[in-house]
PDB file of N, CA and C in Angstrom:
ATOM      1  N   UNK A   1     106.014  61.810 253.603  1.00  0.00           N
ATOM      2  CA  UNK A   1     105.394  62.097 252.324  1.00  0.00           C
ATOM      3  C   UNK A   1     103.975  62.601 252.558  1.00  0.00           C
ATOM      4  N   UNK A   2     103.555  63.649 251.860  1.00  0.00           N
ATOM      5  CA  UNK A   2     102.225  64.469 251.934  1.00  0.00           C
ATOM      6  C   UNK A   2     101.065  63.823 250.960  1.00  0.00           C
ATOM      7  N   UNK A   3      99.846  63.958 251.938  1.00  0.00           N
ATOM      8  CA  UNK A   3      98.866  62.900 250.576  1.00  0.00           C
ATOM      9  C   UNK A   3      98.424  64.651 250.760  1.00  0.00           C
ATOM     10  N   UNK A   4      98.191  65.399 249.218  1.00  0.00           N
ATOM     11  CA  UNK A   4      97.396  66.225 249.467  1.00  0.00           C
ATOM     12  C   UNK A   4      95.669  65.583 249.186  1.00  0.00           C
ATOM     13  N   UNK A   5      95.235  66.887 248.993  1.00  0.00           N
ATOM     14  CA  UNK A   5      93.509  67.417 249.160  1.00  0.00           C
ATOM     15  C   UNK A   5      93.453  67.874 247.468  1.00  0.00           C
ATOM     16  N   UNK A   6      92.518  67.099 246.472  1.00  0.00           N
ATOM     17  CA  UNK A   6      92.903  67.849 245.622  1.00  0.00           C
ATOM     18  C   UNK A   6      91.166  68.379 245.426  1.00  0.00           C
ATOM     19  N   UNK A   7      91.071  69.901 245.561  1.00  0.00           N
ATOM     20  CA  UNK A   7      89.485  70.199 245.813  1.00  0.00           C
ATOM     21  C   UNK A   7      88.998  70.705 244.141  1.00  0.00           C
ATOM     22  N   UNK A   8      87.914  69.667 243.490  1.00  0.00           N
ATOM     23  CA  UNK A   8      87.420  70.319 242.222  1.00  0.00           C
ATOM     24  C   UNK A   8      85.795  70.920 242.676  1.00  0.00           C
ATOM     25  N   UNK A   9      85.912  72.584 241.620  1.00  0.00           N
ATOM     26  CA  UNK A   9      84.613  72.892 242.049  1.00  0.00           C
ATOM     27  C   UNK A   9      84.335  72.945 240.153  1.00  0.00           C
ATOM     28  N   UNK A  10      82.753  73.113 240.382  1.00  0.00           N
ATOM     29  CA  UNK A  10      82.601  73.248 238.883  1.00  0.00           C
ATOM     30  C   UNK A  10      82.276  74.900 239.126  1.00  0.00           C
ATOM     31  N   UNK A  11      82.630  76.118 238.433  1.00  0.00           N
ATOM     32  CA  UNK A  11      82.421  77.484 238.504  1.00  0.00           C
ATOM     33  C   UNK A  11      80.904  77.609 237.488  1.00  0.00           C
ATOM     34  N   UNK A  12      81.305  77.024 235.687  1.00  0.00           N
ATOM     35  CA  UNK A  12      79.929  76.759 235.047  1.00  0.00           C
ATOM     36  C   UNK A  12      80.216  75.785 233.896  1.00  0.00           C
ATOM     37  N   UNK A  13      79.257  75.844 232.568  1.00  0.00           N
ATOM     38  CA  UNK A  13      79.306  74.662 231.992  1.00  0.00           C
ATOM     39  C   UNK A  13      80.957  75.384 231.436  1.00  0.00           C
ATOM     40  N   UNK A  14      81.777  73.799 231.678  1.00  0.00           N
ATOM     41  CA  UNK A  14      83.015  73.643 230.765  1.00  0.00           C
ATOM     42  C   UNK A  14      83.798  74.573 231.801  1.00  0.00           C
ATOM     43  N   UNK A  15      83.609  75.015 232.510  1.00  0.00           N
ATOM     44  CA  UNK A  15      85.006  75.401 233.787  1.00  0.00           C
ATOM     45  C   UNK A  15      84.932  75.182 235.078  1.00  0.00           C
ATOM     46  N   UNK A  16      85.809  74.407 235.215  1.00  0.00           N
ATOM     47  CA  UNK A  16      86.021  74.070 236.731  1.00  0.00           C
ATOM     48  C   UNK A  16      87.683  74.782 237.272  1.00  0.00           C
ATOM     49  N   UNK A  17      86.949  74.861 238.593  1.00  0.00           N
ATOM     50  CA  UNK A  17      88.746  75.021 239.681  1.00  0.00           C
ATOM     51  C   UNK A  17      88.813  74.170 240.462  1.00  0.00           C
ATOM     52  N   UNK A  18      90.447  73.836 240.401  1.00  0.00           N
ATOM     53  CA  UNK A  18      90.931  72.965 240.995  1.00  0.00           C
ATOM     54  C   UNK A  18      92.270  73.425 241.999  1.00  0.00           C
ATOM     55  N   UNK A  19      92.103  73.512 243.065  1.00  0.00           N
ATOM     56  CA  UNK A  19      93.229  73.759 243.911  1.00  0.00           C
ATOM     57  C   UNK A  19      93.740  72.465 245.075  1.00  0.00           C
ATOM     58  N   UNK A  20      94.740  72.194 245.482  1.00  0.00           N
ATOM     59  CA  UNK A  20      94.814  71.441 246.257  1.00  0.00           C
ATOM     60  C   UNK A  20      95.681  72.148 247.523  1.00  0.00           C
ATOM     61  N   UNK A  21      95.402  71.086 248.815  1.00  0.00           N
ATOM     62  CA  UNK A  21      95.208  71.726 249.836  1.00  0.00           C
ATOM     63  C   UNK A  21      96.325  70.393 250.905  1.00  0.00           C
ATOM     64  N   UNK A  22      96.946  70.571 252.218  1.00  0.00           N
ATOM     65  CA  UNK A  22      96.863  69.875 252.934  1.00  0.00           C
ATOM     66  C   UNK A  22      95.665  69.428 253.730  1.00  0.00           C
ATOM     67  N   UNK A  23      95.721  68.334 254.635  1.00  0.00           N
ATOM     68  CA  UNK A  23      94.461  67.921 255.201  1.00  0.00           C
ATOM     69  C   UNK A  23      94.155  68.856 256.332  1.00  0.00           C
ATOM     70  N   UNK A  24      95.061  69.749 256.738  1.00  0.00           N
ATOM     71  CA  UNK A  24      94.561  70.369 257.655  1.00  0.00           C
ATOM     72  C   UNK A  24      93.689  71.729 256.835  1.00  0.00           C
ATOM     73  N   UNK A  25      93.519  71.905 255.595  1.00  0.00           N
ATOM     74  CA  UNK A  25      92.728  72.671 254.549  1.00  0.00           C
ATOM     75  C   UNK A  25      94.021  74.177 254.034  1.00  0.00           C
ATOM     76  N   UNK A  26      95.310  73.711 254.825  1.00  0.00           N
ATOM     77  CA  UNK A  26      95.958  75.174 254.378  1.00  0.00           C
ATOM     78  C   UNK A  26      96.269  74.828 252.166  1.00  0.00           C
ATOM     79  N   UNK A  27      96.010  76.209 251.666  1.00  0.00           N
ATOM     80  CA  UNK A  27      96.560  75.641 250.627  1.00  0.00           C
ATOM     81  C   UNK A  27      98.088  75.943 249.782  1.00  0.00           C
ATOM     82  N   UNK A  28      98.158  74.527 249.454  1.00  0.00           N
ATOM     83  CA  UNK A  28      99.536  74.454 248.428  1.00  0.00           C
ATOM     84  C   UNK A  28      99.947  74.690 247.124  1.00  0.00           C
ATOM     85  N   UNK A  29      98.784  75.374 246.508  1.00  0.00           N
ATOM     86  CA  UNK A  29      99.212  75.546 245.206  1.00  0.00           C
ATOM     87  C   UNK A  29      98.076  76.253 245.086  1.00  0.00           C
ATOM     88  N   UNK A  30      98.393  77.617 244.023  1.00  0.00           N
ATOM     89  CA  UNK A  30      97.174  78.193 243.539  1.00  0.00           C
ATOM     90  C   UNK A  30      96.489  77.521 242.732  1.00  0.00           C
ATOM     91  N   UNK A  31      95.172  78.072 242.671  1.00  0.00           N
ATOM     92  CA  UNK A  31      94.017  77.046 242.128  1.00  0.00           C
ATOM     93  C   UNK A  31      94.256  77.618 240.667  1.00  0.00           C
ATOM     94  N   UNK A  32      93.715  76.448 239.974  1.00  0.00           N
ATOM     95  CA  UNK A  32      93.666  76.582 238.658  1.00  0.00           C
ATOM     96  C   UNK A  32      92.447  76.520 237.925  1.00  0.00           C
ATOM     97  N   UNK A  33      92.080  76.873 236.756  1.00  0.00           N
ATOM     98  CA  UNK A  33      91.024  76.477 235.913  1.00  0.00           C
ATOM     99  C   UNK A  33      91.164  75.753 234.792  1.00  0.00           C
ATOM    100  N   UNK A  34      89.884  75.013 234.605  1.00  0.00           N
ATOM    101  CA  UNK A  34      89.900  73.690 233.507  1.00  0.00           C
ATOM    102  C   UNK A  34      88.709  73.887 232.722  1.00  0.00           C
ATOM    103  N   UNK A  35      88.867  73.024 231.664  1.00  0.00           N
ATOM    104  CA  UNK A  35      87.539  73.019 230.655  1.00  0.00           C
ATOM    105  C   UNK A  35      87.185  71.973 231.343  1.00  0.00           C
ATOM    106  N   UNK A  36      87.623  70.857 231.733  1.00  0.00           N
ATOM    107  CA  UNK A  36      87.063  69.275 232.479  1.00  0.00           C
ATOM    108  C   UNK A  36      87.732  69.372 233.688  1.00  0.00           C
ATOM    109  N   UNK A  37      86.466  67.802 234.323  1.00  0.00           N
ATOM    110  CA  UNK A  37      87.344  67.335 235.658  1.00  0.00           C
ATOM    111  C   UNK A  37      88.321  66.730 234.627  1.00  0.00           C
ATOM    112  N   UNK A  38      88.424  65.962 233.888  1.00  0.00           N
ATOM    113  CA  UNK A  38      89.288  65.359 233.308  1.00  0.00           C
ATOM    114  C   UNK A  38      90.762  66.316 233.211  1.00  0.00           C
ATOM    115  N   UNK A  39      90.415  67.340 232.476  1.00  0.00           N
ATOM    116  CA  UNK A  39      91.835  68.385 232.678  1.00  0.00           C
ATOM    117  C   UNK A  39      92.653  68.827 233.983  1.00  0.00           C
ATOM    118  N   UNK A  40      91.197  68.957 234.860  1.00  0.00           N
ATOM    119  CA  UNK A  40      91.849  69.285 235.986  1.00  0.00           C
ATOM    120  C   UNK A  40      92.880  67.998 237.219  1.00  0.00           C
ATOM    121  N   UNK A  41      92.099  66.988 237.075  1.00  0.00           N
ATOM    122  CA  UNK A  41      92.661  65.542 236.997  1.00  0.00           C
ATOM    123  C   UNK A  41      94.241  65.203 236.631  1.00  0.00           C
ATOM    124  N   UNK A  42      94.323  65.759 235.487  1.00  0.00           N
ATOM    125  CA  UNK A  42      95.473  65.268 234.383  1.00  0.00           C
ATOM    126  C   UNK A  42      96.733  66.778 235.203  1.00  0.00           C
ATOM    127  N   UNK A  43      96.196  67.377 235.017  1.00  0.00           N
ATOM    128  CA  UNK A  43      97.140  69.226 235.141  1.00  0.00           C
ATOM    129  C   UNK A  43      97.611  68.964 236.867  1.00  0.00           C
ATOM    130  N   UNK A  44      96.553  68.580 238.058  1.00  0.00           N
ATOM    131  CA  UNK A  44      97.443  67.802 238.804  1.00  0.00           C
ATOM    132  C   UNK A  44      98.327  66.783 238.988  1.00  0.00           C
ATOM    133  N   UNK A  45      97.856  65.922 238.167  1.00  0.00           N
ATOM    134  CA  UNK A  45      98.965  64.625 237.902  1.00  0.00           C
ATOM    135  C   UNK A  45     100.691  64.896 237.664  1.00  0.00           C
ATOM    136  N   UNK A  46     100.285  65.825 236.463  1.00  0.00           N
ATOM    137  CA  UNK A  46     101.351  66.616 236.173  1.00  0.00           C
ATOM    138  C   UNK A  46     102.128  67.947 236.753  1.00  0.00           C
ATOM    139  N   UNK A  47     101.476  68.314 237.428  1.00  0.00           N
ATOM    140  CA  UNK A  47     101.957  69.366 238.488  1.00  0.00           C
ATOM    141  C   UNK A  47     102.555  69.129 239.287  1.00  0.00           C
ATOM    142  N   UNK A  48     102.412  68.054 240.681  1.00  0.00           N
ATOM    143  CA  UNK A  48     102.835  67.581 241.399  1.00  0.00           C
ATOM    144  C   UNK A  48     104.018  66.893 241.360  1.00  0.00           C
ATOM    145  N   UNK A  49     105.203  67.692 242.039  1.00  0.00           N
ATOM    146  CA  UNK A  49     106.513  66.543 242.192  1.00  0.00           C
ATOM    147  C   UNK A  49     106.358  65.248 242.650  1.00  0.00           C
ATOM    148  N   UNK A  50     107.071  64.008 242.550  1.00  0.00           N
ATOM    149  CA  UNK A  50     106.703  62.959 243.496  1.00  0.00           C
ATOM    150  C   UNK A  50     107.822  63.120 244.189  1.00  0.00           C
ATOM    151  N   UNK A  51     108.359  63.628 244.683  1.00  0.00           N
ATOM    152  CA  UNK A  51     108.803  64.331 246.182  1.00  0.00           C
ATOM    153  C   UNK A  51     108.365  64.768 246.766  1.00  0.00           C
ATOM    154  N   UNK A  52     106.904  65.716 246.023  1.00  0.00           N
ATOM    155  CA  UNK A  52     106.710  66.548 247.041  1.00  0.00           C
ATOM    156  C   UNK A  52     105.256  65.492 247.637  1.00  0.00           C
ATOM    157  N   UNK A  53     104.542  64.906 247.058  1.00  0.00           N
ATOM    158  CA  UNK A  53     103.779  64.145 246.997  1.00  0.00           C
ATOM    159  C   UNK A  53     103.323  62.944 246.186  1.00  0.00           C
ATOM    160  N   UNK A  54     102.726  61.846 246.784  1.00  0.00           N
ATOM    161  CA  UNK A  54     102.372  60.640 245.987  1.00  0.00           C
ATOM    162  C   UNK A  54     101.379  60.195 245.649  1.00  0.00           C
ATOM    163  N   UNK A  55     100.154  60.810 246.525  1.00  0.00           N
ATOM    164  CA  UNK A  55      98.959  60.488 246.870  1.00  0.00           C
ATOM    165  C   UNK A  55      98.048  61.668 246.942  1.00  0.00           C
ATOM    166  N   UNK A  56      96.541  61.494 246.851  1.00  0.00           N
ATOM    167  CA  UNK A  56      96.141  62.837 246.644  1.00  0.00           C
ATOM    168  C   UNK A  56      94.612  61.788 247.025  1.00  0.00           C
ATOM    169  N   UNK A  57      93.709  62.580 247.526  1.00  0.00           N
ATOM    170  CA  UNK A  57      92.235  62.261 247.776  1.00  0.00           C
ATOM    171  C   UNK A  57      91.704  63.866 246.929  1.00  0.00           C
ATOM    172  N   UNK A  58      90.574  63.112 246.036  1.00  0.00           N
ATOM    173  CA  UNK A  58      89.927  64.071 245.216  1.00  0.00           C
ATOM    174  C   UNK A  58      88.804  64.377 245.652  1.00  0.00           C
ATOM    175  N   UNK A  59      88.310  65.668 245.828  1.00  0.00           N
ATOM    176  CA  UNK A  59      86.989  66.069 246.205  1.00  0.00           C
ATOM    177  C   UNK A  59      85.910  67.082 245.282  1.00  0.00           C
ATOM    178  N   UNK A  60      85.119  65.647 244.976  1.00  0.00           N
ATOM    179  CA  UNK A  60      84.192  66.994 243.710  1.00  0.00           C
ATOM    180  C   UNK A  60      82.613  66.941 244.361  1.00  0.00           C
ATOM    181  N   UNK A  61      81.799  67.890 244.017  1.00  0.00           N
ATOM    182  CA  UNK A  61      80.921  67.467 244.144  1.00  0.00           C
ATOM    183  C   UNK A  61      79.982  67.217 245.664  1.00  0.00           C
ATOM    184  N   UNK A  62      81.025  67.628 246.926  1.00  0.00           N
ATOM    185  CA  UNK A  62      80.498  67.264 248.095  1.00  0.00           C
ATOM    186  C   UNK A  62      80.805  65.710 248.247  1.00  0.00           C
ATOM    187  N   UNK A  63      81.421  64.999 247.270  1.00  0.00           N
ATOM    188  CA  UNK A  63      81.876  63.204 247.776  1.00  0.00           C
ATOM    189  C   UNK A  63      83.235  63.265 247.790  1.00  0.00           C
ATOM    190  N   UNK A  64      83.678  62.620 248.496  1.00  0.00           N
ATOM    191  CA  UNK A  64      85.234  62.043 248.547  1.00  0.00           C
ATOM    192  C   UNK A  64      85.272  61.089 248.027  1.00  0.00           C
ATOM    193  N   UNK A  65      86.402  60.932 246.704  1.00  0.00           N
ATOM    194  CA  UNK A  65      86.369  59.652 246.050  1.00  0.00           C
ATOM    195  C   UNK A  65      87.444  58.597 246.686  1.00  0.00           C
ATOM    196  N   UNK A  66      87.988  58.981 247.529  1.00  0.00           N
ATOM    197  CA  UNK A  66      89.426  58.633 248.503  1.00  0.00           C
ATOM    198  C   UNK A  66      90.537  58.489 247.916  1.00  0.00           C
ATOM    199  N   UNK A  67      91.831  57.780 248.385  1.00  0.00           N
ATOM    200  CA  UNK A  67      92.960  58.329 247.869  1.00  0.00           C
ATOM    201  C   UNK A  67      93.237  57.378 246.970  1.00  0.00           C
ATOM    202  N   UNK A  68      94.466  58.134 246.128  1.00  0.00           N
ATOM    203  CA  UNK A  68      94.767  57.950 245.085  1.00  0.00           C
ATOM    204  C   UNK A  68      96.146  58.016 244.620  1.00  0.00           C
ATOM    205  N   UNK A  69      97.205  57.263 243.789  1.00  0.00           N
ATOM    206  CA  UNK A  69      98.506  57.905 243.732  1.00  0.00           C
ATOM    207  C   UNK A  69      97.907  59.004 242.925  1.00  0.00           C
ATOM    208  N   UNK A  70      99.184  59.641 242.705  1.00  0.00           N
ATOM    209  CA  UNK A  70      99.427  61.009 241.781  1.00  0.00           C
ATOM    210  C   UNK A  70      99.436  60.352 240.439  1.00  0.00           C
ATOM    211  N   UNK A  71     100.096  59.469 240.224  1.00  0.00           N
ATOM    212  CA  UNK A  71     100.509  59.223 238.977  1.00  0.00           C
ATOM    213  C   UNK A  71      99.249  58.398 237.803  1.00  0.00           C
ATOM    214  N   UNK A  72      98.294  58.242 238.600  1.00  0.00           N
ATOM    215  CA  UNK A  72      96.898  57.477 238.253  1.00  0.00           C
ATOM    216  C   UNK A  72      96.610  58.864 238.007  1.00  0.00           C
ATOM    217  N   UNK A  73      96.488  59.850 238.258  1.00  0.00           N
ATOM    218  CA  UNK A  73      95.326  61.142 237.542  1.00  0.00           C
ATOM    219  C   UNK A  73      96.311  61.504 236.339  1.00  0.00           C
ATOM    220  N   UNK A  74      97.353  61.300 236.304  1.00  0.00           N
ATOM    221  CA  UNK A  74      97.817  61.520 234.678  1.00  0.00           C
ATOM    222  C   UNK A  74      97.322  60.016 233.771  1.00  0.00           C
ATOM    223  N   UNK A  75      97.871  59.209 234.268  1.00  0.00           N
ATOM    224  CA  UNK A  75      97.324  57.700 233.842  1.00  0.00           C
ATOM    225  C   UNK A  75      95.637  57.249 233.598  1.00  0.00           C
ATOM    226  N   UNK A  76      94.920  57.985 234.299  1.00  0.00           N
ATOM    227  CA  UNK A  76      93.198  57.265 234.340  1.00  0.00           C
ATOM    228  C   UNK A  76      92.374  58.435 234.429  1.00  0.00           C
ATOM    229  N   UNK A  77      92.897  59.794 234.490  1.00  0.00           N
ATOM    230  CA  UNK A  77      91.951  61.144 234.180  1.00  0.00           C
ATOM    231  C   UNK A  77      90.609  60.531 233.983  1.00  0.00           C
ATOM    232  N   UNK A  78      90.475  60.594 232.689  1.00  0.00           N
ATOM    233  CA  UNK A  78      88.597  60.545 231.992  1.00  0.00           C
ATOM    234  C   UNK A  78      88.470  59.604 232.836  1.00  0.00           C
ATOM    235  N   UNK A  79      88.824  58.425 233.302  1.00  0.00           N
ATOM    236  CA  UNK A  79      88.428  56.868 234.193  1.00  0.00           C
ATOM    237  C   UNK A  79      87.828  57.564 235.916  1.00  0.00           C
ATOM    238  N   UNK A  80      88.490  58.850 236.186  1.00  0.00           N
ATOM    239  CA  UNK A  80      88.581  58.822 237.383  1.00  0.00           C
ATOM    240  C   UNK A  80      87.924  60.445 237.481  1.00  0.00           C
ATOM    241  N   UNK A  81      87.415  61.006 236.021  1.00  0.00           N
ATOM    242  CA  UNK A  81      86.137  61.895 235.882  1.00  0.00           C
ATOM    243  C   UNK A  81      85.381  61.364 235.905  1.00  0.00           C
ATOM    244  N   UNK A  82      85.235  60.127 235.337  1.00  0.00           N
ATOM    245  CA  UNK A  82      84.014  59.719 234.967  1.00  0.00           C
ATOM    246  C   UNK A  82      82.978  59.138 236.209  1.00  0.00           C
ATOM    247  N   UNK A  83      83.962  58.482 236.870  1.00  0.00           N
ATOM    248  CA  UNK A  83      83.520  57.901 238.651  1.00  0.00           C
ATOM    249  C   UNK A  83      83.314  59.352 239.554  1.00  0.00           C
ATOM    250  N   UNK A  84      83.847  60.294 239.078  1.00  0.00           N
ATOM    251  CA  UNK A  84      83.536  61.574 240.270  1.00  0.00           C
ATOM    252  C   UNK A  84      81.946  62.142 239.842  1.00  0.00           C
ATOM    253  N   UNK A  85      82.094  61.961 238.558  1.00  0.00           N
ATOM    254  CA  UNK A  85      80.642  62.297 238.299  1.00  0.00           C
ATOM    255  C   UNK A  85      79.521  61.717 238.389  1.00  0.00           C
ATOM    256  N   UNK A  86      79.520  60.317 238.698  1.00  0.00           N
ATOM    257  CA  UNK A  86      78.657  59.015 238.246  1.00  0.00           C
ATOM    258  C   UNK A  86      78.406  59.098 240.179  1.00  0.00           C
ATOM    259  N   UNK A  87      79.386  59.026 241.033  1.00  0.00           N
ATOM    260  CA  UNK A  87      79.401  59.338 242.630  1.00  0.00           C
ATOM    261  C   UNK A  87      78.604  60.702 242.523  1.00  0.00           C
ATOM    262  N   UNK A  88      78.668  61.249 242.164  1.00  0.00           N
ATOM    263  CA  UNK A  88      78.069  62.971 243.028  1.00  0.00           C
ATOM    264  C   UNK A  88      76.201  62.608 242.064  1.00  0.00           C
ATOM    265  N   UNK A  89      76.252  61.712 240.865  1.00  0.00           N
ATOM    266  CA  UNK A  89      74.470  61.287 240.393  1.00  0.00           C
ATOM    267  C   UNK A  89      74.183  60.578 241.274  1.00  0.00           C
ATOM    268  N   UNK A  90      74.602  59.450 242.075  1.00  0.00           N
ATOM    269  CA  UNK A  90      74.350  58.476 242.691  1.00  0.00           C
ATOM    270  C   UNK A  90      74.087  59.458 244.134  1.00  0.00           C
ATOM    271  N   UNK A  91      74.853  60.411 244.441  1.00  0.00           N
ATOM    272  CA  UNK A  91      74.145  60.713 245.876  1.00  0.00           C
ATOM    273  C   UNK A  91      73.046  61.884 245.451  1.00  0.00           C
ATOM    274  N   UNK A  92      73.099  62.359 244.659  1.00  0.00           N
ATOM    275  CA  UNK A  92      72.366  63.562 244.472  1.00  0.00           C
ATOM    276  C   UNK A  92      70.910  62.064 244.200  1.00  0.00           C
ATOM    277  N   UNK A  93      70.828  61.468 243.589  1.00  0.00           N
ATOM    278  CA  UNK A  93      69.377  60.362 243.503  1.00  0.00           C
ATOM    279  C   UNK A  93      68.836  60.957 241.929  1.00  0.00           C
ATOM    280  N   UNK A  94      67.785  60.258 241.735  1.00  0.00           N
ATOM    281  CA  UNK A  94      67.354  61.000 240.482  1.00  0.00           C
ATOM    282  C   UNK A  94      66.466  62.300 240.739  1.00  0.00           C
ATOM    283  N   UNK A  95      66.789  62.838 239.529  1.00  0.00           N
ATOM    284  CA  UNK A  95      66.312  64.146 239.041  1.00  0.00           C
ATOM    285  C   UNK A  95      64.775  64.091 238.748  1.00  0.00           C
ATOM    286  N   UNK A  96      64.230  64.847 239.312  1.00  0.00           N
ATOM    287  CA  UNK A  96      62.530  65.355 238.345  1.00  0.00           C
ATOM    288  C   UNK A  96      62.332  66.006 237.749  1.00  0.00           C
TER     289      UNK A  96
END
């Protein structure tokens, strides 16, 4: 069973791409675009066979939030935007 790579970038306000990848970085699915991490979150959840995969490590932001089933980003989306974003404030430090 394959854990993919699921890579979110933000492009600008209200669109992000999301493509996912094996760990060796080849990719498995064309990338997509979202209004949210939350959408993009959820649109993998739902994309993904669980044959073809179960598990997925999300990458936003330059942090790895580590792995994850598949079936939690349809299940906890906004729960598991909300920690990708709150991780990438926490390393970025505060703002001036």
């Amino acid at each position: 069973m394959m854990i993919l790579v699921l890579v979110i970038e933000k492009l600008a306000t209200s669109l992000y791409e999301a493509h996912y990848t094996d760990f060796s970085g080849i990719e498995v699915r064309a990338a997509s675009q979202h209004e949210s991490i939350a959408d993009a979150l959820l649109y993998c959840g739902q994309d993904v066979p669980s044959e073809f995969a179960q598990y997925v490590e999300i990458q936003y932001g330059g942090i790895n939030s580590g792995t994850t089933s598949i079936s939690n980003l349809r299940i906890k989306s906004i729960e598991l935007a909300a920690d990708l974003v709150a991780m990438v404030a926490q390393v970025a430090g505060p703002t001036k």
